[in-house]
C-alpha atoms as a PDB file:
ATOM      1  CA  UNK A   1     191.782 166.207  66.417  1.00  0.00           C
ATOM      2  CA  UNK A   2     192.777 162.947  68.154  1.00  0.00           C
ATOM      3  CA  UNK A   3     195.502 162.695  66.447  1.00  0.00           C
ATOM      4  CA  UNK A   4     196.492 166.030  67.199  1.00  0.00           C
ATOM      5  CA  UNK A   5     196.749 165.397  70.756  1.00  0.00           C
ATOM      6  CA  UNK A   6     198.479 161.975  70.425  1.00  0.00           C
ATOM      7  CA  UNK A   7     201.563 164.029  68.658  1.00  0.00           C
ATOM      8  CA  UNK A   8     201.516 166.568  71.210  1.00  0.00           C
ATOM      9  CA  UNK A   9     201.284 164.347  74.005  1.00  0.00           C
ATOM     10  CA  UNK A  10     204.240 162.200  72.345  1.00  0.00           C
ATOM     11  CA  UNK A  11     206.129 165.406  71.820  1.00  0.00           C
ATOM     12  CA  UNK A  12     205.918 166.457  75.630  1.00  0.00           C
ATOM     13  CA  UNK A  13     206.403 162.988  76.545  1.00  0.00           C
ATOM     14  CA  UNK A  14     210.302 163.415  74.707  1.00  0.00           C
ATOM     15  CA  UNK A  15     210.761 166.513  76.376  1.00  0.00           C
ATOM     16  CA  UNK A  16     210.002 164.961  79.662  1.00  0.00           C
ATOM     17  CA  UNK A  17     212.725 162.469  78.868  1.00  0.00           C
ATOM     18  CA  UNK A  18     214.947 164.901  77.402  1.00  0.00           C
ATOM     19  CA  UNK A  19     215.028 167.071  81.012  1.00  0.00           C
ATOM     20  CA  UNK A  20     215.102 164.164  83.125  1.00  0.00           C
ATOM     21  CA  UNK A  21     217.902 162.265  81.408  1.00  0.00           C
ATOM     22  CA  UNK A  22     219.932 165.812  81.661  1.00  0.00           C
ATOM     23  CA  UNK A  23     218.596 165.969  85.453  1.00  0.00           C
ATOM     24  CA  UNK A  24     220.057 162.475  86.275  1.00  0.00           C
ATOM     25  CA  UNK A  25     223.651 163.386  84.293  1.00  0.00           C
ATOM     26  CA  UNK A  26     224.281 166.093  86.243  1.00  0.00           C
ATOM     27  CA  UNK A  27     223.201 164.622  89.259  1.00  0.00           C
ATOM     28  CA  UNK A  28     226.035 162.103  88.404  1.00  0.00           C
ATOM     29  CA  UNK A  29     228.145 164.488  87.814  1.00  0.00           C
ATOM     30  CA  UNK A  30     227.489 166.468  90.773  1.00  0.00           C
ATOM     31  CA  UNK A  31     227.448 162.986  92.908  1.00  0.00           C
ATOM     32  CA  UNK A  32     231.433 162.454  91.238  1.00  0.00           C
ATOM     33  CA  UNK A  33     232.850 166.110  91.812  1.00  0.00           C
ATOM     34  CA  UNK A  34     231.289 165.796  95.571  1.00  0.00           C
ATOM     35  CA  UNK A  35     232.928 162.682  95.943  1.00  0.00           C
ATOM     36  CA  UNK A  36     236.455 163.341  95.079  1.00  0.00           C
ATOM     37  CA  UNK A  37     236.125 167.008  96.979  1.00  0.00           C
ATOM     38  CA  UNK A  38     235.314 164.625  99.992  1.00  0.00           C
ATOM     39  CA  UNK A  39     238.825 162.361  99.306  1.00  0.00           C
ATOM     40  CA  UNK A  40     240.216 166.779  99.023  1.00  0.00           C
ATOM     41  CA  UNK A  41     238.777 167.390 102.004  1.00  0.00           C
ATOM     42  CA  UNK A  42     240.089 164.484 104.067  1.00  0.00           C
ATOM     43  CA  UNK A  43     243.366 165.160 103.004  1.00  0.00           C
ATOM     44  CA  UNK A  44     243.313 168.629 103.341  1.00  0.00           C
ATOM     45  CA  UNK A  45     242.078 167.508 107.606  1.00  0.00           C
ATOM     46  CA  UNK A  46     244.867 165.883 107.941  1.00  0.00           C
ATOM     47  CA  UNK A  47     247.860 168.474 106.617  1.00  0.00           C
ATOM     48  CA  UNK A  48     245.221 171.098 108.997  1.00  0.00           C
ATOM     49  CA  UNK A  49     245.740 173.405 106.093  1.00  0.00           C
ATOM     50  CA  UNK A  50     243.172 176.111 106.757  1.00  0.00           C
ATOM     51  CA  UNK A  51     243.100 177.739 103.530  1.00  0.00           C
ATOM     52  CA  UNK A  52     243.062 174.486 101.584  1.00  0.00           C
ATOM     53  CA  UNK A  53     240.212 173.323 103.858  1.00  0.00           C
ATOM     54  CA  UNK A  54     238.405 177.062 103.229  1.00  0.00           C
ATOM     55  CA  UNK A  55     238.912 176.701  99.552  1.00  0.00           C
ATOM     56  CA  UNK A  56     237.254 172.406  99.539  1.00  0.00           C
ATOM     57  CA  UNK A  57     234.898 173.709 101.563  1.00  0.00           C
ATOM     58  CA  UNK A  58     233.546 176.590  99.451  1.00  0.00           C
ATOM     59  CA  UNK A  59     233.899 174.464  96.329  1.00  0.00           C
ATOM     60  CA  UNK A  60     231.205 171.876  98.239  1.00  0.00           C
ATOM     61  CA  UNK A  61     228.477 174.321  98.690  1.00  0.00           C
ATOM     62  CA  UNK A  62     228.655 175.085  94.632  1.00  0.00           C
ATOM     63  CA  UNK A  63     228.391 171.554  94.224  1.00  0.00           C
ATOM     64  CA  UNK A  64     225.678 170.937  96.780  1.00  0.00           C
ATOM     65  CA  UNK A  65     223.785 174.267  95.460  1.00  0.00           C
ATOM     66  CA  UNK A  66     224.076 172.352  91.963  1.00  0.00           C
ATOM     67  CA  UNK A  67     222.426 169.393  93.688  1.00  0.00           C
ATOM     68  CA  UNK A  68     219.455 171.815  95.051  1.00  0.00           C
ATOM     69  CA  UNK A  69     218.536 172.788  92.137  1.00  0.00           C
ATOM     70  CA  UNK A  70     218.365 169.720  90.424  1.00  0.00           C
ATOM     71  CA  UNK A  71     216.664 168.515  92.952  1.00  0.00           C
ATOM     72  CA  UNK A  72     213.871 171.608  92.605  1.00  0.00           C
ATOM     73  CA  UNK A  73     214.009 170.826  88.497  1.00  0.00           C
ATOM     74  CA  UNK A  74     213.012 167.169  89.506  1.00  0.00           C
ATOM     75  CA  UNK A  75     210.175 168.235  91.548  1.00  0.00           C
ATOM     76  CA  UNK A  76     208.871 170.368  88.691  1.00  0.00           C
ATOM     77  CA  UNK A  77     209.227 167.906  85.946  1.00  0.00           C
ATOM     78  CA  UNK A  78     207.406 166.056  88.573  1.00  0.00           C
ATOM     79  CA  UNK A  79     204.554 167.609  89.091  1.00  0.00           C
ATOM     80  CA  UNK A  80     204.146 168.916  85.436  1.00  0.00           C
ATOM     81  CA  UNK A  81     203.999 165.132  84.142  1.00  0.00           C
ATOM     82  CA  UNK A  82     201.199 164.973  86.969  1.00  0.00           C
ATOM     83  CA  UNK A  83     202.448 161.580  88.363  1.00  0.00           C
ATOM     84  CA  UNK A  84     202.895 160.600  91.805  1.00  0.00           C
ATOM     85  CA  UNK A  85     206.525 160.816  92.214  1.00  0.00           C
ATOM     86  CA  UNK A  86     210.070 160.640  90.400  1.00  0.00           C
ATOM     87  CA  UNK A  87     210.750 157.353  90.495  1.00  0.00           C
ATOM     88  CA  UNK A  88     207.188 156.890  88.356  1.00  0.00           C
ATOM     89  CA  UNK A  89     207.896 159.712  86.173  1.00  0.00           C
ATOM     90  CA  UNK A  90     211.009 157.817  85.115  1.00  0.00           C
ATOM     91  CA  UNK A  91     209.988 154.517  85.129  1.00  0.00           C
ATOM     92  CA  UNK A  92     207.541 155.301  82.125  1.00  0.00           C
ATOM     93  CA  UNK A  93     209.576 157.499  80.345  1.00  0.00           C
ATOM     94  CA  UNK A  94     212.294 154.477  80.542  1.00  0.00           C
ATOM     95  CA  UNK A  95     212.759 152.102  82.939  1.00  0.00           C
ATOM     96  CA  UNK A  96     216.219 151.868  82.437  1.00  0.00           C
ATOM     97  CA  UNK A  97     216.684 155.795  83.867  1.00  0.00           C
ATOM     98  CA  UNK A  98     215.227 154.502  87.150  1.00  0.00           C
ATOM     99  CA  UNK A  99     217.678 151.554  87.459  1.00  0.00           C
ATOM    100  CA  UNK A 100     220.402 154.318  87.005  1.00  0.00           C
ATOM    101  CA  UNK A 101     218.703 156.818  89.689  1.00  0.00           C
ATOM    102  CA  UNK A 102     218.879 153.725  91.617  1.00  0.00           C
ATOM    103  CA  UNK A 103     222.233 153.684  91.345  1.00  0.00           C
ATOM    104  CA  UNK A 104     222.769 157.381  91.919  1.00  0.00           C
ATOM    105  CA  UNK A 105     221.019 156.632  95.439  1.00  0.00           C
ATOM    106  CA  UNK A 106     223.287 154.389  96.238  1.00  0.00           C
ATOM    107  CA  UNK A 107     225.999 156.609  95.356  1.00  0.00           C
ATOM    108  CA  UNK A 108     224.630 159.361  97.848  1.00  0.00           C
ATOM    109  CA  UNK A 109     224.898 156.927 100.529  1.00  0.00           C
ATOM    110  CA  UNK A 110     228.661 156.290  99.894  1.00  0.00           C
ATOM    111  CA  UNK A 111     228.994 160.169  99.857  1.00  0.00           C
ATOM    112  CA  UNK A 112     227.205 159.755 103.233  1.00  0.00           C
ATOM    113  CA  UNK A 113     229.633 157.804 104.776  1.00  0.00           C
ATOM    114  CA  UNK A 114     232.647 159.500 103.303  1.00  0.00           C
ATOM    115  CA  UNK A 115     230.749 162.626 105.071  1.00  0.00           C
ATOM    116  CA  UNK A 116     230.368 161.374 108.045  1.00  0.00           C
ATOM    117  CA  UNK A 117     234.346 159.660 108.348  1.00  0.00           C
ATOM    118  CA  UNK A 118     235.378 163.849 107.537  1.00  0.00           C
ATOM    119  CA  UNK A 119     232.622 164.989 110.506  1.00  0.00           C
ATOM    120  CA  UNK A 120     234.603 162.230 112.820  1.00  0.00           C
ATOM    121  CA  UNK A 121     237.755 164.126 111.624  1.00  0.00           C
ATOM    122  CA  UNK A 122     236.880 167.356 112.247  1.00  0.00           C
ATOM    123  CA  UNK A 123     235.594 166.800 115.759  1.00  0.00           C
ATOM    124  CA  UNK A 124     238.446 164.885 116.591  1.00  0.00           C
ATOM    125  CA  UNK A 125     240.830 168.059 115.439  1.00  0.00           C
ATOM    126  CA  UNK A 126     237.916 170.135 117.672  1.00  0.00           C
ATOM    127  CA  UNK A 127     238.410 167.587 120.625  1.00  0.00           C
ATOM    128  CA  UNK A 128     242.394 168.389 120.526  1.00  0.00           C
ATOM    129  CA  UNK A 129     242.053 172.207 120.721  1.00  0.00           C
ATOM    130  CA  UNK A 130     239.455 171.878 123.072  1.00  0.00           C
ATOM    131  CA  UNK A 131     242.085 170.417 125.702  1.00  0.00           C
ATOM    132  CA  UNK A 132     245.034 171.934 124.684  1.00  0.00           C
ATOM    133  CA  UNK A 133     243.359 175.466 124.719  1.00  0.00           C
ATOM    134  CA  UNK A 134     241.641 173.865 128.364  1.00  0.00           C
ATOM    135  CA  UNK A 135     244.934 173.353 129.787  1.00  0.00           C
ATOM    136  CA  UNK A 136     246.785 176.936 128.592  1.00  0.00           C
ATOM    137  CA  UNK A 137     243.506 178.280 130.196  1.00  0.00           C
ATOM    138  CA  UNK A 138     244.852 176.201 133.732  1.00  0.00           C
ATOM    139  CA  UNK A 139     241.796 174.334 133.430  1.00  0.00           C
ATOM    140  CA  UNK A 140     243.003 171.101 132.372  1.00  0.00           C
ATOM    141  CA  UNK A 141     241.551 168.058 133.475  1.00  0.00           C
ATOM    142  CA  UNK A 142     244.349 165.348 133.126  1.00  0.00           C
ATOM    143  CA  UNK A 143     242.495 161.801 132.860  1.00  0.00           C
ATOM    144  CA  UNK A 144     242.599 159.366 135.871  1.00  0.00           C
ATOM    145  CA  UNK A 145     241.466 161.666 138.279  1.00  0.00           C
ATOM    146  CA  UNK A 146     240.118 161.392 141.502  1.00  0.00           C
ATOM    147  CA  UNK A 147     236.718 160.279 142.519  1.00  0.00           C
ATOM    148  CA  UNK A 148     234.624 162.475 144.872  1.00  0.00           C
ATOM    149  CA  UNK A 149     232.039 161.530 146.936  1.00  0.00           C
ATOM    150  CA  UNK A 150     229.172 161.664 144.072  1.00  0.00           C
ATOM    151  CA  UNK A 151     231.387 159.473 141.919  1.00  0.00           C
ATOM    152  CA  UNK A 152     232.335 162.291 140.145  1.00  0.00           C
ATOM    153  CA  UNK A 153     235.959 162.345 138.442  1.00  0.00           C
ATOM    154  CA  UNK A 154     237.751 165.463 140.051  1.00  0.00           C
ATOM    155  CA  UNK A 155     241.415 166.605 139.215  1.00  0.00           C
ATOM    156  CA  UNK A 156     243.214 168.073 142.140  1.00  0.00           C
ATOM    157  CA  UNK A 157     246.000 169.683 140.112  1.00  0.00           C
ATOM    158  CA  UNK A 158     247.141 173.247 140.056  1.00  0.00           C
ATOM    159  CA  UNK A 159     244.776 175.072 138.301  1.00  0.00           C
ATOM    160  CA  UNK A 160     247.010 178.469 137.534  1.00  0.00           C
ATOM    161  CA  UNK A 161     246.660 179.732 133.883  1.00  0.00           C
ATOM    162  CA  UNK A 162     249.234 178.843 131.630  1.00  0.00           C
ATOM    163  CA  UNK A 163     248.849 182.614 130.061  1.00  0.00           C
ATOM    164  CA  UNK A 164     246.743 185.134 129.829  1.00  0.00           C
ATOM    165  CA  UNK A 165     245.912 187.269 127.003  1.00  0.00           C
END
């Protein structure tokens, strides 16, 4: 009977390794696609081509649903080995698939950044309409205006609508 269990166990224990080496490739996978669709997306930002943005953009959310549900497989393979967490889980299947989740984490953070440099972008590009729709709206406030009393900048230029809709 004991040994029984000892060739089950070993047999789960290989298709706990088999599901979270697939897990971690196509987390790297999905970490590389998101990545270069972040380079697409800067570019795209800068030519202001709104269907080419549309199109990058819809092709992130299929990558970051992939990454969901990746993550939701690593939680169950988690809690069916019954260890504490996913680091653990691969450390005793093979420690050499945590040194390359390791790695994938440090990945995410350069997608983090690269994120973050396209937010700056995009409310930059916000910024701009902002004041040019501000001042066809006669509501422009030019910079270097005048102080009021409260220390309060103030512009004292005509404030007629450009047009009107």
């Amino acid at each position: 009977m004991r040994r029984y269990t000892q060739g089950c166990s070993m047999t789960i224990r290989r298709d706990f390794a088999e599901r979270a080496r697939s897990i971690i490739s196509r987390d790297r996978e999905s970490l590389e696609a998101l990545r270069a669709l972040l380079d697409e997306e800067q570019r795209v930002l800068a030519t202001r081509d709104i269907d080419a943005i549309n199109a990058t953009v819809q092709k992130k959310l299929d990558c970051l649903k992939a990454l969901e549900a990746q993550e939701r497989e690593r939680r169950d393979l988690t809690s069916h080995s019954r260890l504490r967490d996913w680091n653990t889980l691969l450390e005793s299947i093979d420690p050499a698939l945590l040194s390359e989740w390791k790695s994938l984490s440090s990945r995410l953070r350069d997608i983090a950044d690269a994120t973050a440099t396209n937010e700056k972008i995009v409310s930059r590009a916000r910024q701009g309409t902002q004041r040019m729709l501000a001042i066809l709206r006669g509501q422009t406030a030019e910079p270097g205006g005048v102080y009021d009393r409260s220390g309060r900048t103030r512009n004292y230029g005509d404030a007629r609508a450009i047009t009107q809709a």
